[in-house]
Protein backbone atom coordinates (compact mmCIF):
# COMPACT_ATOMS: atom_id res chain seq x y z
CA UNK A 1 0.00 0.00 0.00
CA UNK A 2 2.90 2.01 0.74
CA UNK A 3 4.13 1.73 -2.53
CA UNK A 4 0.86 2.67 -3.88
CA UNK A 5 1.09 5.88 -2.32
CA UNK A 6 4.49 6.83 -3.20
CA UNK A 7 3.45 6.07 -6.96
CA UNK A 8 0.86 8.12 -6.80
CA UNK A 9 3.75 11.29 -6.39
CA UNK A 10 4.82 11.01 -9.84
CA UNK A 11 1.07 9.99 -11.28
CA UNK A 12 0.16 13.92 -9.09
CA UNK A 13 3.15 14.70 -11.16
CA UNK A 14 2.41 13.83 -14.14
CA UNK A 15 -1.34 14.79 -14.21
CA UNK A 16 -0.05 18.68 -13.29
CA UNK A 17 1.66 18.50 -16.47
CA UNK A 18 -0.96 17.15 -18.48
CA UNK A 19 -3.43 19.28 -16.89
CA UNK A 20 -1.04 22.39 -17.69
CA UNK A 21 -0.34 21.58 -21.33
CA UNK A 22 -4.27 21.31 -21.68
CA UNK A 23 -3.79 24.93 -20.33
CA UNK A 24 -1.06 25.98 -22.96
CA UNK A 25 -2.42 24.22 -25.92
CA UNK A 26 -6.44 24.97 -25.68
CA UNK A 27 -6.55 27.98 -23.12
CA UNK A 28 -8.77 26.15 -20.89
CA UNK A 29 -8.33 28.15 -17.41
CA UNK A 30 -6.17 25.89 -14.93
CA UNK A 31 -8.58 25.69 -12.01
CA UNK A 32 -11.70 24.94 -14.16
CA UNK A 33 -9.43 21.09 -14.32
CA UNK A 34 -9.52 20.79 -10.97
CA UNK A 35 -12.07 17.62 -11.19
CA UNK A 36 -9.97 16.42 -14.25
CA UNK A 37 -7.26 16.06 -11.83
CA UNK A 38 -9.29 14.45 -8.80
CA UNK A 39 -11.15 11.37 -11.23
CA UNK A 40 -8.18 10.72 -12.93
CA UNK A 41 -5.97 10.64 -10.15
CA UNK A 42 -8.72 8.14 -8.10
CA UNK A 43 -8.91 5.46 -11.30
CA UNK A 44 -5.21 5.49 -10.84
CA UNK A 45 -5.16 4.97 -7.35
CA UNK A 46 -7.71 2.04 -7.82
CA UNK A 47 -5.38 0.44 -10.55
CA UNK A 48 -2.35 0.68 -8.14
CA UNK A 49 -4.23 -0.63 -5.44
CA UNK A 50 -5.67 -3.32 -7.07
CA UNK A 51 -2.63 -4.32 -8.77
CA UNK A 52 -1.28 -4.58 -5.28
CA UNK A 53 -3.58 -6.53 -3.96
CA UNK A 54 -4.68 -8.88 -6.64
CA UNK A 55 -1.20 -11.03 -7.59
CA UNK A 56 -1.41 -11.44 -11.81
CA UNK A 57 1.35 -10.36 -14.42
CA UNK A 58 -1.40 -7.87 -15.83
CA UNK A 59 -0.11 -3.89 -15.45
CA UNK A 60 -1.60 -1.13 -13.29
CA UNK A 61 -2.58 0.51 -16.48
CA UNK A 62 -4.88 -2.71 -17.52
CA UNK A 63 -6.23 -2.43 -14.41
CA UNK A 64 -7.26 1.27 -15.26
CA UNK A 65 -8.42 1.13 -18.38
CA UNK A 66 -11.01 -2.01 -16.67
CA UNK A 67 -11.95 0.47 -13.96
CA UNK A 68 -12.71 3.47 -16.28
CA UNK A 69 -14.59 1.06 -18.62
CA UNK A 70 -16.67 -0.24 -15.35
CA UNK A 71 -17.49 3.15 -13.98
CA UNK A 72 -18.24 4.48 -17.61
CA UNK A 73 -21.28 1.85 -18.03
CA UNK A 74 -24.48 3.19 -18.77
CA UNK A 75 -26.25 2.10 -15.16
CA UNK A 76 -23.22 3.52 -13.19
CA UNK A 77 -24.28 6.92 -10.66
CA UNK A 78 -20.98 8.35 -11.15
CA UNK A 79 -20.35 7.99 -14.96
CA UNK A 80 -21.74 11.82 -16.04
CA UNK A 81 -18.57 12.91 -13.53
CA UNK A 82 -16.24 11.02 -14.66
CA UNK A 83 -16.93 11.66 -18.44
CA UNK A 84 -17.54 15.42 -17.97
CA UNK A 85 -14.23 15.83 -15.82
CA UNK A 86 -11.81 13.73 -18.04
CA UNK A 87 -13.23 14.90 -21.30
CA UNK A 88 -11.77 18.30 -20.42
CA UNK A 89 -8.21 16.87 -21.11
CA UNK A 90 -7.11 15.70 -24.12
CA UNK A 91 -5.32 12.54 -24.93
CA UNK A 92 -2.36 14.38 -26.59
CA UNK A 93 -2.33 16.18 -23.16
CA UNK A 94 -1.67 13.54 -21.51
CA UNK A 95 0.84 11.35 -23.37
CA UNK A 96 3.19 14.16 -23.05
CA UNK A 97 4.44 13.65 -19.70
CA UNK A 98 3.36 9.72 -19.95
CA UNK A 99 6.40 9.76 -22.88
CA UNK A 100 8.54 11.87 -20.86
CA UNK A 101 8.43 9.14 -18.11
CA UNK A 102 9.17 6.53 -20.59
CA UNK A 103 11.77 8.41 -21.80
CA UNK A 104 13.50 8.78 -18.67
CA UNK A 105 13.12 5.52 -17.74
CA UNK A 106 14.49 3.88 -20.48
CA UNK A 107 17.80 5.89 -20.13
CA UNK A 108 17.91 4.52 -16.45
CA UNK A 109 18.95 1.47 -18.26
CA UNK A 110 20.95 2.41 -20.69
CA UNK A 111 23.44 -1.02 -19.83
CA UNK A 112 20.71 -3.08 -20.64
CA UNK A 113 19.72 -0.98 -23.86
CA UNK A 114 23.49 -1.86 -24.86
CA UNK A 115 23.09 -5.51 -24.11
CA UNK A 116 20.00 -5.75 -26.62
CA UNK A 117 22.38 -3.90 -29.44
CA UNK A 118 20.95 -4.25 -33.23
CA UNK A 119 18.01 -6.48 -31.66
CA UNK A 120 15.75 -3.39 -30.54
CA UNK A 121 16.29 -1.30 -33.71
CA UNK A 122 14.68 -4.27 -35.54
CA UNK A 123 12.23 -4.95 -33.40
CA UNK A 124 11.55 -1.07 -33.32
CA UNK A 125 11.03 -1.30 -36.76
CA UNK A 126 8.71 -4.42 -36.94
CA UNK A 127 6.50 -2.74 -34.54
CA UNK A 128 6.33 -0.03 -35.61
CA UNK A 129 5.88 -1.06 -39.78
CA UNK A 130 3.18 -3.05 -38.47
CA UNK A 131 1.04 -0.46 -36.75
CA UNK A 132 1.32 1.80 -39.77
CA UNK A 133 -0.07 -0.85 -42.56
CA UNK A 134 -2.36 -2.32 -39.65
CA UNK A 135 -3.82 1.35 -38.99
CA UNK A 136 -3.61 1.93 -43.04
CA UNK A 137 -5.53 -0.87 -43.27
CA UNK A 138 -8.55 -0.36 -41.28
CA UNK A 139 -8.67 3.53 -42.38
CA UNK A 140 -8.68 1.98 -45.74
CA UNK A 141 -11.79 -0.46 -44.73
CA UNK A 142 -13.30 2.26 -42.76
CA UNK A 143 -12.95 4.68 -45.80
CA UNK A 144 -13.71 2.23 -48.52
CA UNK A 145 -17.32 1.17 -46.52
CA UNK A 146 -18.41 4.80 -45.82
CA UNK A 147 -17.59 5.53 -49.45
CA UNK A 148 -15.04 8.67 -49.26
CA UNK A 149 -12.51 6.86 -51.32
């Protein structure tokens, strides 16, 4: 639980930056997200605590998204709050400081990085080759059945 809590620093963290490059990039007044900040930062809380105390090789952040899809449902009391207050930030908003982390995580480890050599470059490429055509694809189905193209 402990641990829980002291994650939740750099989720308060990163939700201030998210929250402030909504800010920058729309012009939405900073203390009008103040609810933004409160649901998002309980459905995290709830993922860290579950993950905690539920022992399965599944991440906090499937444990989020399952929470946010179970408080979203249609019968729920509390969904019109939680749709109205995270609507107000936008994704690109919030994979800003959600890359950031990444980033500087990833150059934490920087021995193991050199360990993997040529192997992550090519599976950097696979990956990432395959989302394009994959996403190409289904715009291309999507398009093709509405009839723009």
């Amino acid at each position: 639980m402990l641990k829980s809590i002291h994650d939740m620093k750099f989720v308060f963290l990163a939700l201030a930056l998210a929250i402030f490059t909504e800010t920058l990039t729309t012009g939405t007044p900073l203390f009008s997200m103040w609810d933004s900040a409160v649901a998002m930062s309980v459905i995290v809380f709830l993922a860290l605590v579950t993950k905690h105390y539920i022992n399965s090789p599944l991440p906090a952040f499937a444990y989020a998204t399952l929470i946010g899809i179970a408080i979203c449902l249609p019968d729920t009391v509390i969904r019109t709050f939680f749709l109205d207050s995270i609507g107000k930030v936008g994704f690109l908003s919030c994979c800003v400081p959600l890359l950031a982390f990444a980033g500087l995580s990833v150059g934490g480890k920087m021995e193991e990085l050199k360990k993997l050599s040529w192997k992550i470059v090519v599976l950097f490429l696979v990956v990432s080759t395959s989302c394009f055509f994959g996403a190409s694809m289904i715009a291309q189905i999507g398009f093709t059945m509405k009839g723009i193209i």
